[in-house]
Protein backbone atom coordinates (compact mmCIF):
# COMPACT_ATOMS: atom_id res chain seq x y z
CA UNK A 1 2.64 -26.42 -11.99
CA UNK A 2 0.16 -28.25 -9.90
CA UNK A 3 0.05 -29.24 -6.58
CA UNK A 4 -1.62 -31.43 -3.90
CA UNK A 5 -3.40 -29.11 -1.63
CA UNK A 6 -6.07 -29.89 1.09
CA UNK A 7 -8.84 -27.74 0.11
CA UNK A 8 -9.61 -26.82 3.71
CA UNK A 9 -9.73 -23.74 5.50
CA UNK A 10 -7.65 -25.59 8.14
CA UNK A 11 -5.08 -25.96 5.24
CA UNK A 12 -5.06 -22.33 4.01
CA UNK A 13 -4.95 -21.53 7.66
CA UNK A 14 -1.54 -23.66 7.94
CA UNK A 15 -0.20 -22.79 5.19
CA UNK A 16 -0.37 -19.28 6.36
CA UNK A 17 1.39 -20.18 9.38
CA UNK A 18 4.27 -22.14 7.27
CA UNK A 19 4.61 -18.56 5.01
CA UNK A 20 7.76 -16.79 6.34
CA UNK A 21 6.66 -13.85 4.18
CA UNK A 22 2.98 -13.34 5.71
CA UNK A 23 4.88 -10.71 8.10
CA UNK A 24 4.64 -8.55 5.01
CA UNK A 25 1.39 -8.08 5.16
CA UNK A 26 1.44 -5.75 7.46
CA UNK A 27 3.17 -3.58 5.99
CA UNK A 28 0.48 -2.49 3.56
CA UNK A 29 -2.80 -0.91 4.05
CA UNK A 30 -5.69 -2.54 3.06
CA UNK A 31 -9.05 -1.21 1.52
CA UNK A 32 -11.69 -1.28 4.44
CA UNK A 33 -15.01 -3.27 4.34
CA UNK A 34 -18.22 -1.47 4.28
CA UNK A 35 -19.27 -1.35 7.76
CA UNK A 36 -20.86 -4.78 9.91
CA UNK A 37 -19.95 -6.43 6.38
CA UNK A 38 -17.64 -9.09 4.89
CA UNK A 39 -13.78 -8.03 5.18
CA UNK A 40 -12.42 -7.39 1.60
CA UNK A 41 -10.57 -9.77 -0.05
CA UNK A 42 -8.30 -7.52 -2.36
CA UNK A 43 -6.91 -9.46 -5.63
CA UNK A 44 -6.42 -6.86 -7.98
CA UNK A 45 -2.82 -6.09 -7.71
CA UNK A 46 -2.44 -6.62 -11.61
CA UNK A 47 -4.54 -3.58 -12.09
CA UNK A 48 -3.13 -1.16 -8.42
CA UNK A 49 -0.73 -2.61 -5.91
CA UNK A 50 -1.65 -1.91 -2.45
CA UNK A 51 -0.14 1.07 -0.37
CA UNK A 52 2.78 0.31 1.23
CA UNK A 53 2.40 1.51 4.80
CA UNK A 54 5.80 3.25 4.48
CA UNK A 55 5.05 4.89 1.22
CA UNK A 56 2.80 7.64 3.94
CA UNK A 57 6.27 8.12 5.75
CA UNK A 58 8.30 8.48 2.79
CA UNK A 59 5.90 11.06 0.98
CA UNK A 60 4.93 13.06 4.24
CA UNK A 61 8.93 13.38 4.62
CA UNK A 62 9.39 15.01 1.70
CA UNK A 63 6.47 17.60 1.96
CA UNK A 64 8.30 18.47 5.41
CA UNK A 65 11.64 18.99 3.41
CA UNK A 66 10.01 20.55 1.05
CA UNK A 67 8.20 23.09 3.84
CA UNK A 68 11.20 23.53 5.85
CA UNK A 69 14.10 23.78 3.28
CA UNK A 70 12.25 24.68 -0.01
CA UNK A 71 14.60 24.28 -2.95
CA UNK A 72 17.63 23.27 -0.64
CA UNK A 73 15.75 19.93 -0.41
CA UNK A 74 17.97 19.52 -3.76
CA UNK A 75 21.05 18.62 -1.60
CA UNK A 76 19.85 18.71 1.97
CA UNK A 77 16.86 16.99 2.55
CA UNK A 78 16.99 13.47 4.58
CA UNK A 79 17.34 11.82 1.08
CA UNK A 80 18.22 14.84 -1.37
CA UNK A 81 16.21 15.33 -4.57
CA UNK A 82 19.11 15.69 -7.24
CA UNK A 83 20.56 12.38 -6.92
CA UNK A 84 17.04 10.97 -5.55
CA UNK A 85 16.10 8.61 -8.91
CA UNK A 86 19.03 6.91 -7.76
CA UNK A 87 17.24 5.75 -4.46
CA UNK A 88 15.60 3.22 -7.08
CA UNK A 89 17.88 2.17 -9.42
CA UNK A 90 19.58 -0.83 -7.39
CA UNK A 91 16.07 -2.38 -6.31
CA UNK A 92 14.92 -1.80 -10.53
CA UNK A 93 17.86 -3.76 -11.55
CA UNK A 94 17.60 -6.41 -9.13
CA UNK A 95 13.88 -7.03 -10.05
CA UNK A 96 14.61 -6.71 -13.82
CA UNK A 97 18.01 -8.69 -13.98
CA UNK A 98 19.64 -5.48 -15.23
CA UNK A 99 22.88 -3.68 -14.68
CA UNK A 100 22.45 -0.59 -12.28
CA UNK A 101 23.04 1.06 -15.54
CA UNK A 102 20.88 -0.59 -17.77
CA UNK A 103 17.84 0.72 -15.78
CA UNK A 104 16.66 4.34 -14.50
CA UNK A 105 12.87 5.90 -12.99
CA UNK A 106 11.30 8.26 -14.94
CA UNK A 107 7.80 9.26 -16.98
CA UNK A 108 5.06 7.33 -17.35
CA UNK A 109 4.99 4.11 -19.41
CA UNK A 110 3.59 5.24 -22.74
CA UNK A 111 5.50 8.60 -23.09
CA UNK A 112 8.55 5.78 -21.79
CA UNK A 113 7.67 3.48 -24.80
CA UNK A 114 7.64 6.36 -27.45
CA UNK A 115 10.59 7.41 -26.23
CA UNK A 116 12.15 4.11 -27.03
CA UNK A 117 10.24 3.45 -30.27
CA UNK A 118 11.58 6.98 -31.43
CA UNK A 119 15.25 5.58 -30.88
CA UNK A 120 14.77 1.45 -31.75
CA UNK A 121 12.14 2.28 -34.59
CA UNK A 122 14.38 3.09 -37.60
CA UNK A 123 12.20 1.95 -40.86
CA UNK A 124 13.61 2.35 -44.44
CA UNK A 125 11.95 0.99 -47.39
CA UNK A 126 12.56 -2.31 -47.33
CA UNK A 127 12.21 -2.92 -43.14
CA UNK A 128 9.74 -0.72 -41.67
CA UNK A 129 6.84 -3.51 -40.14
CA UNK A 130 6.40 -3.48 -36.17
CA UNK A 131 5.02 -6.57 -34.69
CA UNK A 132 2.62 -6.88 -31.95
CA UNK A 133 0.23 -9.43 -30.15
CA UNK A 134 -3.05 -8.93 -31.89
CA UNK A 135 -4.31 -8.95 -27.72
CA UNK A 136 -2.31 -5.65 -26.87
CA UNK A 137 -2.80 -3.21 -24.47
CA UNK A 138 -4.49 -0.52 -26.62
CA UNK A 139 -1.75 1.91 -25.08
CA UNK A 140 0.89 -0.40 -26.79
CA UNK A 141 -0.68 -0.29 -30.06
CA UNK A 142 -1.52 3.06 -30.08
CA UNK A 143 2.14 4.14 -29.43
CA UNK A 144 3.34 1.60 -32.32
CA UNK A 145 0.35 2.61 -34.93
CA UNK A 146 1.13 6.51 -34.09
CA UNK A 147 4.70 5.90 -34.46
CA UNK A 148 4.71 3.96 -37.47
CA UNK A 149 2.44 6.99 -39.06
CA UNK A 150 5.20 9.61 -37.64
CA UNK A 151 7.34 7.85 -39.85
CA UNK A 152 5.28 7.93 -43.15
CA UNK A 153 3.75 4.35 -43.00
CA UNK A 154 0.22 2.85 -43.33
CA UNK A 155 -0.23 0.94 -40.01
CA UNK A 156 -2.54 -1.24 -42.36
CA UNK A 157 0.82 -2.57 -43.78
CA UNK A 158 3.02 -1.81 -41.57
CA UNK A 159 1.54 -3.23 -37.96
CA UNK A 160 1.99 -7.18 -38.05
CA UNK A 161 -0.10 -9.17 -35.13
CA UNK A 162 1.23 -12.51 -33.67
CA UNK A 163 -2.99 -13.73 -33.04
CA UNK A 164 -3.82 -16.95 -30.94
CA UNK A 165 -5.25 -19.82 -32.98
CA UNK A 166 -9.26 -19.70 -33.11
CA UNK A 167 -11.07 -20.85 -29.86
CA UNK A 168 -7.72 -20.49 -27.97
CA UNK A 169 -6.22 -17.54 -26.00
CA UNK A 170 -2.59 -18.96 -25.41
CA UNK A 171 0.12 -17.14 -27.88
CA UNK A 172 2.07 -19.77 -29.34
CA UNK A 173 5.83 -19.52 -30.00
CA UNK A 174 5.38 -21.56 -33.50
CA UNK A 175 3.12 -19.40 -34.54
CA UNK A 176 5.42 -16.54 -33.78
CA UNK A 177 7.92 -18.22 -36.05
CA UNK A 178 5.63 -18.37 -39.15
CA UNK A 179 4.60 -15.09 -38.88
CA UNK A 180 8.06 -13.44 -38.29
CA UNK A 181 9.03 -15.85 -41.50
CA UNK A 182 6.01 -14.83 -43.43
CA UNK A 183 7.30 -11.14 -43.29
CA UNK A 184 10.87 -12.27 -43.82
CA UNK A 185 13.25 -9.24 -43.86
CA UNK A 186 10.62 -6.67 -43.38
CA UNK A 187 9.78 -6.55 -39.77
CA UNK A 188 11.69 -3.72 -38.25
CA UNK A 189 10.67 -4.10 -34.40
CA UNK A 190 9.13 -6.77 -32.30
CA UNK A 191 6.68 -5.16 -29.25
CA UNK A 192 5.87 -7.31 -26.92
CA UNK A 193 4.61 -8.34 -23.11
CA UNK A 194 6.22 -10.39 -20.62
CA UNK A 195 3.06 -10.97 -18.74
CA UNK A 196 -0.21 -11.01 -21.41
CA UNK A 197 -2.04 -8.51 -19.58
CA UNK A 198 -5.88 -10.01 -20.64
CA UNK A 199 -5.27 -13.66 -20.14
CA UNK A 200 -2.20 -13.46 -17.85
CA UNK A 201 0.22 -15.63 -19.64
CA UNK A 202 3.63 -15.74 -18.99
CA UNK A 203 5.35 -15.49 -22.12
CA UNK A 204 8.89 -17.01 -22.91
CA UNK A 205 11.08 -13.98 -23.15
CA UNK A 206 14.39 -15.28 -24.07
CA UNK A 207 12.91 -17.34 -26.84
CA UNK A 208 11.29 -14.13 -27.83
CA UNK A 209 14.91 -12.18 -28.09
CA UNK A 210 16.00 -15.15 -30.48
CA UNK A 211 13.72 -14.96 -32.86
CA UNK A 212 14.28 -11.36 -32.98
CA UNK A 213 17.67 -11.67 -33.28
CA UNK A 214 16.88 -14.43 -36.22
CA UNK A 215 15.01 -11.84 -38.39
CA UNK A 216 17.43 -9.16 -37.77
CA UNK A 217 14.61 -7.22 -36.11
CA UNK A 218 15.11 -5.25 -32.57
CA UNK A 219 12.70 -6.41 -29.71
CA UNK A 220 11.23 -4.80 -26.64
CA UNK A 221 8.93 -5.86 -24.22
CA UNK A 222 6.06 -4.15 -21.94
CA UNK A 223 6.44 -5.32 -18.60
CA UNK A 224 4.12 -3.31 -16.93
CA UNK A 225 2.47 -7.17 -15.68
CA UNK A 226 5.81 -8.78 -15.81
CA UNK A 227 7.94 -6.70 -13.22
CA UNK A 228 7.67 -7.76 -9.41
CA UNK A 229 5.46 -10.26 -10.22
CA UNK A 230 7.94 -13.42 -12.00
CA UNK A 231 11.76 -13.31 -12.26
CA UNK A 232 13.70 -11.40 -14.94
CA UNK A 233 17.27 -11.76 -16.25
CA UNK A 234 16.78 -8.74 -19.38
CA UNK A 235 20.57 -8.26 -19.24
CA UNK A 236 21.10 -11.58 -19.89
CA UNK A 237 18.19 -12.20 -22.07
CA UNK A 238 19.24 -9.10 -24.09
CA UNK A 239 16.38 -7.33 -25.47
CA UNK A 240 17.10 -4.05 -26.87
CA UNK A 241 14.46 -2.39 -24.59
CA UNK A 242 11.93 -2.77 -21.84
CA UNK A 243 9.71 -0.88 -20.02
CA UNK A 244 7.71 -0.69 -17.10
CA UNK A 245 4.48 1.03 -14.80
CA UNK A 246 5.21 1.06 -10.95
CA UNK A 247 1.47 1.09 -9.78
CA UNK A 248 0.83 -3.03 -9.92
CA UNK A 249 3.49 -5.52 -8.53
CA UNK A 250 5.26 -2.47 -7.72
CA UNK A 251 2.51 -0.73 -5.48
CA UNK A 252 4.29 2.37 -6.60
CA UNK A 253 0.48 4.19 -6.20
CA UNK A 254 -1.72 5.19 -9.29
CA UNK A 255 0.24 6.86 -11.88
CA UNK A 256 3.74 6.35 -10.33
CA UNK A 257 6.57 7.28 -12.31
CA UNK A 258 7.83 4.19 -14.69
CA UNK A 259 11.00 2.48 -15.15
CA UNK A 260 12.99 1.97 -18.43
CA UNK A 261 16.08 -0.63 -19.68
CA UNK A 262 18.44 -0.19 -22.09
CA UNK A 263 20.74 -2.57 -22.87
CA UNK A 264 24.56 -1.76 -22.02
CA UNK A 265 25.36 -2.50 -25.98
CA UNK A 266 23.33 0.82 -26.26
CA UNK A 267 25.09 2.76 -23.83
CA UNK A 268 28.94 2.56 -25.34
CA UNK A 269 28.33 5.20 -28.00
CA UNK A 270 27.53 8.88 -27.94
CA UNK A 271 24.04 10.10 -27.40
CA UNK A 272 22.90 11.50 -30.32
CA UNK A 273 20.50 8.45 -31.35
CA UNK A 274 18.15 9.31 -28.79
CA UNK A 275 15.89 12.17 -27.77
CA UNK A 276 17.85 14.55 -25.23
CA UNK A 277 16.73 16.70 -22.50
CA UNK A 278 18.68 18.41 -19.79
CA UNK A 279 18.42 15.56 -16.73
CA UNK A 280 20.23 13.33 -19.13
CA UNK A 281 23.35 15.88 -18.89
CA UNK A 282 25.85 14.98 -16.96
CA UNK A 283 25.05 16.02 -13.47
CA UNK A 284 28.71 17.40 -12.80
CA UNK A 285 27.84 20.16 -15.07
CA UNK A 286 23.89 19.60 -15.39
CA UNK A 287 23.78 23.45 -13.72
CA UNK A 288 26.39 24.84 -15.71
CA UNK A 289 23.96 25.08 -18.60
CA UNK A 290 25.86 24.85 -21.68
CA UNK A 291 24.53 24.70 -24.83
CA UNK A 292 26.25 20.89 -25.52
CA UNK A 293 25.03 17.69 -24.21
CA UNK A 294 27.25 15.74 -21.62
CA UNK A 295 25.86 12.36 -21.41
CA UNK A 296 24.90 10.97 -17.85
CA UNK A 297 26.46 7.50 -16.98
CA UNK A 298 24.48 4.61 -18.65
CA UNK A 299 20.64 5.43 -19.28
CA UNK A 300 20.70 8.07 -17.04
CA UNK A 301 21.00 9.96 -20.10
CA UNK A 302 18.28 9.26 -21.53
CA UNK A 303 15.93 11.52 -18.37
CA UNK A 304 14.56 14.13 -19.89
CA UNK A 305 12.97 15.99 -16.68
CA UNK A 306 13.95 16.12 -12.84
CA UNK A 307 11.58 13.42 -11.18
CA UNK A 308 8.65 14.10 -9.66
CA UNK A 309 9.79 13.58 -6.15
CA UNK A 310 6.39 12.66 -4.64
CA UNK A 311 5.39 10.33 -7.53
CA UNK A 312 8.81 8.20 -6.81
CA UNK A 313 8.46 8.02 -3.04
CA UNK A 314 6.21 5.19 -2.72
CA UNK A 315 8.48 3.53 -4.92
CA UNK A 316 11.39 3.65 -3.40
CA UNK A 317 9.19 2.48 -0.40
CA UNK A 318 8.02 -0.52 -2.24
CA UNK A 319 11.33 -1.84 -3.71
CA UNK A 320 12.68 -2.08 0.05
CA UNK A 321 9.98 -4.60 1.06
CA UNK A 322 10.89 -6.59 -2.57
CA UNK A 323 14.50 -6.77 -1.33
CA UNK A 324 13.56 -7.81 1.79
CA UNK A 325 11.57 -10.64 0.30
CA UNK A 326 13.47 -11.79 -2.48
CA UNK A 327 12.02 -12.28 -5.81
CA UNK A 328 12.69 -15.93 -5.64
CA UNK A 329 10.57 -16.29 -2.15
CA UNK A 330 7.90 -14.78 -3.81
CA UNK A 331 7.98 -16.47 -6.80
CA UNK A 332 7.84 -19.40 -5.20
CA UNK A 333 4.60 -18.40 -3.08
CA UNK A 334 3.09 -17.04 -6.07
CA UNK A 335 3.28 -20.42 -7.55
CA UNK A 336 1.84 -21.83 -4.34
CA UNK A 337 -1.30 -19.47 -4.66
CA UNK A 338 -1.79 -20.23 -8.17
CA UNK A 339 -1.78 -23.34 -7.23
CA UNK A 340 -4.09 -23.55 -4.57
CA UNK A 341 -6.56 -21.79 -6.09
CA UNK A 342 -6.67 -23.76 -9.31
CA UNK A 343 -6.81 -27.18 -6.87
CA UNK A 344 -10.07 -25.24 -5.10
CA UNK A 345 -11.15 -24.13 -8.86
CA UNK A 346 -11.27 -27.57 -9.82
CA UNK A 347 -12.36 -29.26 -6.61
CA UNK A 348 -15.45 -26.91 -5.84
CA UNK A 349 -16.21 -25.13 -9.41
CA UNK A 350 -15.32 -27.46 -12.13
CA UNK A 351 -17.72 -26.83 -15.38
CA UNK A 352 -18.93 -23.81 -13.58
CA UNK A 353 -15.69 -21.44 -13.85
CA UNK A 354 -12.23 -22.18 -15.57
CA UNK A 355 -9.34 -20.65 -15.97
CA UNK A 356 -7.82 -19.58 -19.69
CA UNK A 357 -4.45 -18.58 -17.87
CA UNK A 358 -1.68 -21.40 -19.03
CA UNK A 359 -0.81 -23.44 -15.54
CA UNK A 360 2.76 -23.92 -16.53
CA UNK A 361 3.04 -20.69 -17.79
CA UNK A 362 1.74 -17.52 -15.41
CA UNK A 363 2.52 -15.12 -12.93
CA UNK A 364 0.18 -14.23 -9.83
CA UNK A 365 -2.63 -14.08 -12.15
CA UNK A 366 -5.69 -16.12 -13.05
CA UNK A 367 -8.10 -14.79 -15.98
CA UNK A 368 -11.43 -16.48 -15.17
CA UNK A 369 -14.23 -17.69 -17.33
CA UNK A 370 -17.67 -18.27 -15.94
CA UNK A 371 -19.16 -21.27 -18.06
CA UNK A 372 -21.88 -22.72 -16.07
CA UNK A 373 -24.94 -22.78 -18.32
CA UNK A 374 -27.44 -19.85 -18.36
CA UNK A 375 -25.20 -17.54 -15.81
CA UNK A 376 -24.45 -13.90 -16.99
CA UNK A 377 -21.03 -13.36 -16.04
CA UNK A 378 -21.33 -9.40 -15.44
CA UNK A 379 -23.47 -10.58 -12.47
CA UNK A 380 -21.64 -12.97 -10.73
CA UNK A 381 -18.74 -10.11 -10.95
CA UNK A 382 -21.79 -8.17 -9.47
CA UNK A 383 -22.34 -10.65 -6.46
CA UNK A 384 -18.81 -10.97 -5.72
CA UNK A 385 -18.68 -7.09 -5.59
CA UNK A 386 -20.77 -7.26 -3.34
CA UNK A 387 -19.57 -9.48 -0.89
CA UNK A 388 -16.80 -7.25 -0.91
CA UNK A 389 -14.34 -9.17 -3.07
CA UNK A 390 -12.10 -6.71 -5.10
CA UNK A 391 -11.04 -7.96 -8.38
CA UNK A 392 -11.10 -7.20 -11.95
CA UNK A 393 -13.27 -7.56 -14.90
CA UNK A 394 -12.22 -7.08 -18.65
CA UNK A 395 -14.67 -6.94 -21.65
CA UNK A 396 -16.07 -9.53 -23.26
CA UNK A 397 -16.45 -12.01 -19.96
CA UNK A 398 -13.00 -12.46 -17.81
CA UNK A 399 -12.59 -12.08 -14.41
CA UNK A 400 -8.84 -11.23 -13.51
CA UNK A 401 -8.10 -11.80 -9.72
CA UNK A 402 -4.39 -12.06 -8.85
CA UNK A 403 -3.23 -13.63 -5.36
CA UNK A 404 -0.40 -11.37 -4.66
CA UNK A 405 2.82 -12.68 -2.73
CA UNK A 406 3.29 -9.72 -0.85
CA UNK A 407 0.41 -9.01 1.09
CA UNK A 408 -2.41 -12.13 0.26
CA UNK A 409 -2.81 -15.13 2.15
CA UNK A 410 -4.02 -18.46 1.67
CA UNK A 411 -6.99 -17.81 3.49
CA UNK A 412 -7.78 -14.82 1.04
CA UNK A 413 -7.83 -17.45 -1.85
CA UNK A 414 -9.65 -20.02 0.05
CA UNK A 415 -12.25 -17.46 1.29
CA UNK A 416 -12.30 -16.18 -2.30
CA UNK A 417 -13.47 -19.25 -4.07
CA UNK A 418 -16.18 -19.83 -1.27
CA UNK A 419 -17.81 -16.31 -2.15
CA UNK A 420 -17.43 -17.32 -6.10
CA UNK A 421 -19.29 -20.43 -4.91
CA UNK A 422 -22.13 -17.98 -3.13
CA UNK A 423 -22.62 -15.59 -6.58
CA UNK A 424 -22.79 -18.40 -8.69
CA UNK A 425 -25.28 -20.10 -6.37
CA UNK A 426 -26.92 -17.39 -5.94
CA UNK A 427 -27.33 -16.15 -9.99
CA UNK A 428 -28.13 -20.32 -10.42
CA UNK A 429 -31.37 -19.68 -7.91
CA UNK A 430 -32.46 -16.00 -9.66
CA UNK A 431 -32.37 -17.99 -12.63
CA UNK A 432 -34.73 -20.71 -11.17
CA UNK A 433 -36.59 -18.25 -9.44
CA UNK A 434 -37.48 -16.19 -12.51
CA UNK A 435 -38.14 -19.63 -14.88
C-alpha cells in the first residue's frame, strides 16, 4: 500500500509528532552508539526485539522471590510461579486471534513444532507427503525431514516444496494449487509461514487453511515472523496448529520461551493423541502424583515441564505494552513505515537498491537488494555497520531491516536511508578510486 509522503526530515519529524504510540519508545532500551559516534538506528526486530525496560523489573522481581521465599515462590511470590504461564495466555490469544484456550507458553519453537508434528503428522501408505516452502527456515525443514524419517519415509519422496517461479521470490497461491493437485491425495501435512522469514512476505493464511482443507491435508503455520508484527484471527482461520518464538515482535529476549495453538476442535477429546508430561495434568491434582493423566483445561495439557520462570518474564512484560497499543494501531503504523521508506527507497535510491518484499503484501519488514552496478553488497552492509546502523544480512545478498511499530520512528527510517545513501556513495567512489 503506497503512500504520498514528503521525503523530508521535517516530515519524518512531524510525523513523529502526529504518532500517538511514539510514547512507547521509551519504554525499551536501546543498544548504545560507540562513543562521539552516530546514534544507532536499530531495525532488526525480525531477528531480536528490543528489551522492554520493564522486562529488568519483572526478572529482578522474581530473583528476589526466589531469594527471599525459595520454593514458596510457587504460591506466594508477587505473581506466583504455578499458575504463572497463565500471566501470558490472554495477551497470546489476543495477538494470535485465539481462544484463551487455544494458546499456552512453553519450550522453544522447534522442540514446540515437533511436538505438534508428532501429534498432526499421521502418514499411512497412501498419505504420508509434508509440504513446505522450498525458502524454509532450515529449523522448519529439519523438524519435517527428521520427522518424516521417524516415521519410516524417504524425505526425497516424502518432503514436497511450494518454490517461487524462476527470477521471482514472491510464493504464489496458484502455484500452491498445482502443486497440492499434483500430489493429489498424498500430502499428509501442509508447514508453513505467516511471515516468509527471507523475503518478508506476508502470506495469505486463510487461503492457505482452504486449500488444506481441499486436499484433506492438516496445516500449520510458523509464525515466529508473523506474531506481533500483522494481525491474526487463527481461531477463525482454523489451522490445525501454529507456533511461535517470543524473541522478535515479541521482545521476549534471546531464547524466550515460545507459544503454541491448538485449535479448540482438538481439545474436545481425551489426551492420548499427544505426547504427555506431568504440567499437562490437571493442576488440581498435578501434586498428587498419580500414575494416570488428568488433562489440563484446553492446551494446557499439552506442557510438558513447569516454565522457566525467568525465560517468561520479559514476556509477560512485553505483551502489556502490545495491549496497551493495540495490534490494529500498530498495524496501521507499520504500514506507514513501510511506506515511507519505500517512497524514500524510490525517491533517493531507485536502480541503486530495491526491495523484493511484496508492497501489498508485508509486515514491518523490507528484504533489500543492492543493484547498482559494480557494488559488492557485503560492503555496503559493511559501511552501514559502521555508521552504526543495526540491521540484518542473509546469504546470498539481502539486507533485512524492519521499522518496528513499537519503538522506531520516522526519523529512524528517514535517517536510515540517508546512511544507505553514504555506503553506497561511498563503495561507488572506492570503486572509482581503485579503477
Amino acid at each position: 500500500m503506497r503512500r504520498d509522503y514528503a521525503a523530508t526530515r521535517d516530515h519524518a519529524e512531524a510525523m513523529d509528532r502526529e504518532d500517538d504510540l511514539a510514547t512507547l519508545r521509551d519504554e525499551f532500551n536501546f543498544p548504545r552508539s560507540v562513543a562521539g559516534g552516530l546514534p544507532s538506528i536499530y531495525l532488526c526486530g525480525n531477528s531480536l526485539g528490543l528489551q522492554p525496560r520493564r522486562a529488568v523489573r519483572y526478572v529482578q522481581e522474581e530473583l528476589a522471590d526466589w531469594g527471599r521465599l525459595a520454593v514458596e515462590g510457587h504460591h506466594r511470590a508477587r505473581r506466583p510461579w504455578l499458575p504463572y504461564h497463565r500471566l501470558a495466555t490472554p495477551g497470546l490469544a489476543r495477538l494470535a486471534g485465539a481462544l484463551p484456550r487455544e494458546v499456552v507458553a512453553m519450550n522453544t519453537l522447534t522442540v514446540n513444532l515437533h511436538l505438534l508434528l508428532a501429534r498432526f503428522y499421521q502418514p499411512d501408505s497412501s498419505r504420508y507427503r509434508i509440504l513446505i516452502e522450498s525458502t524454509a527456515f532450515p529449523s522448519d525443514r529439519f523438524a519435517a525431514v527428521s520427522q518424516i524419517r521417524m516415521r519410516g519415509f524417504d524425505p526425497d519422496d516424502a518432503l514436497v516444496e511450494w518454490a517461487p517461479r524462476a527470477g521471482e521470490s514472491d510464493l504464489r497461491l496458484e502455484d500452491l494449487e498445482s502443486t497440492v493437485a499434483a500430489y493429489g491425495d498424498s500430502i499428509a501435512l501442509m508447514l508453513l509461514p505467516g511471515v516468509q522469514y527471507y523475503n518478508g512476505q506476508l502470506l495469505d493464511m486463510p487461503a492457505l487453511c482452504h486449500v488444506a482443507r481441499q486436499a484433506g491435508a492438516a496445516i500449520g503455520f510458523d509464525l515466529a515472523h508473523a506474531i506481533g508484527n500483522v494481525p491474526l484471527s487463527l481461531h477463525d482461520w482454523a489451522p490445525d496448529f501454529a507456533a511461535w518464538c517470543s524473541y522478535k515482535y515479541l521482545n521476549g529476549g534471546p531464547g524466550a520461551i515460545a507459544g503454541v495453538f491448538v485449535h479448540d476442535r482438538h481439545l474436545q477429546g481425551d489426551s492420548k493423541a499427544h505426547l504427555l508430561g506431568w504440567w499437562g495434568h490437571d493442576e488440581a491434582s498435578r501434586f498428587s502424583m498419580r500414575p494416570a493423566f488428568s488433562a489440563a483445561h484446553g492446551v494446557e495439557s499439552w506442557q510438558l515441564s513447569n516454565p522457566p520462570i525467568l525465560s517468561l518474564a520479559p514476556v509477560i512484560a512485553s505483551l502489556e505494552l502490545f495491549d496497551r497499543a493495540t495490534i490494529a494501531k500498530l498495524r496501521d503504523k507499520s504500514l506507514r513505515l513501510t511506506g515511507f521508506l519505500e517512497n524514500l527507497l524510490d525517491l533517493h535510491l531507485a536502480g541503486q537498491v530495491r526491495s523484493i518484499t511484496p508492497p501489498d503484501a508485508r509486515g514491518a519488514q523490507l528484504s533489500l537488494l543492492v543493484t547498482a552496478p559494480g557494488i559488492e553488497p557485503r560492503t555496503v552492509f559493511a559501511r552501514l555497520e559502521a555508521q552504526q546502523v543495526i540491521a540484518d544480512w542473509r546469504e546470498p545478498d539481502v539486507i533485512r531491516v524492519a521499522p518496528v511499530p513499537l519503538y522506531n520512528s520516522f526519523l529512524e527510517v528517514f535517517e536510515f536511508v540517508e546512511r544507505l545513501r553514504s555506503a553506497i556513495a561511498s563503495n561507488t567512489a572506492s570503486n572509482t578510486a581503485s579503477n
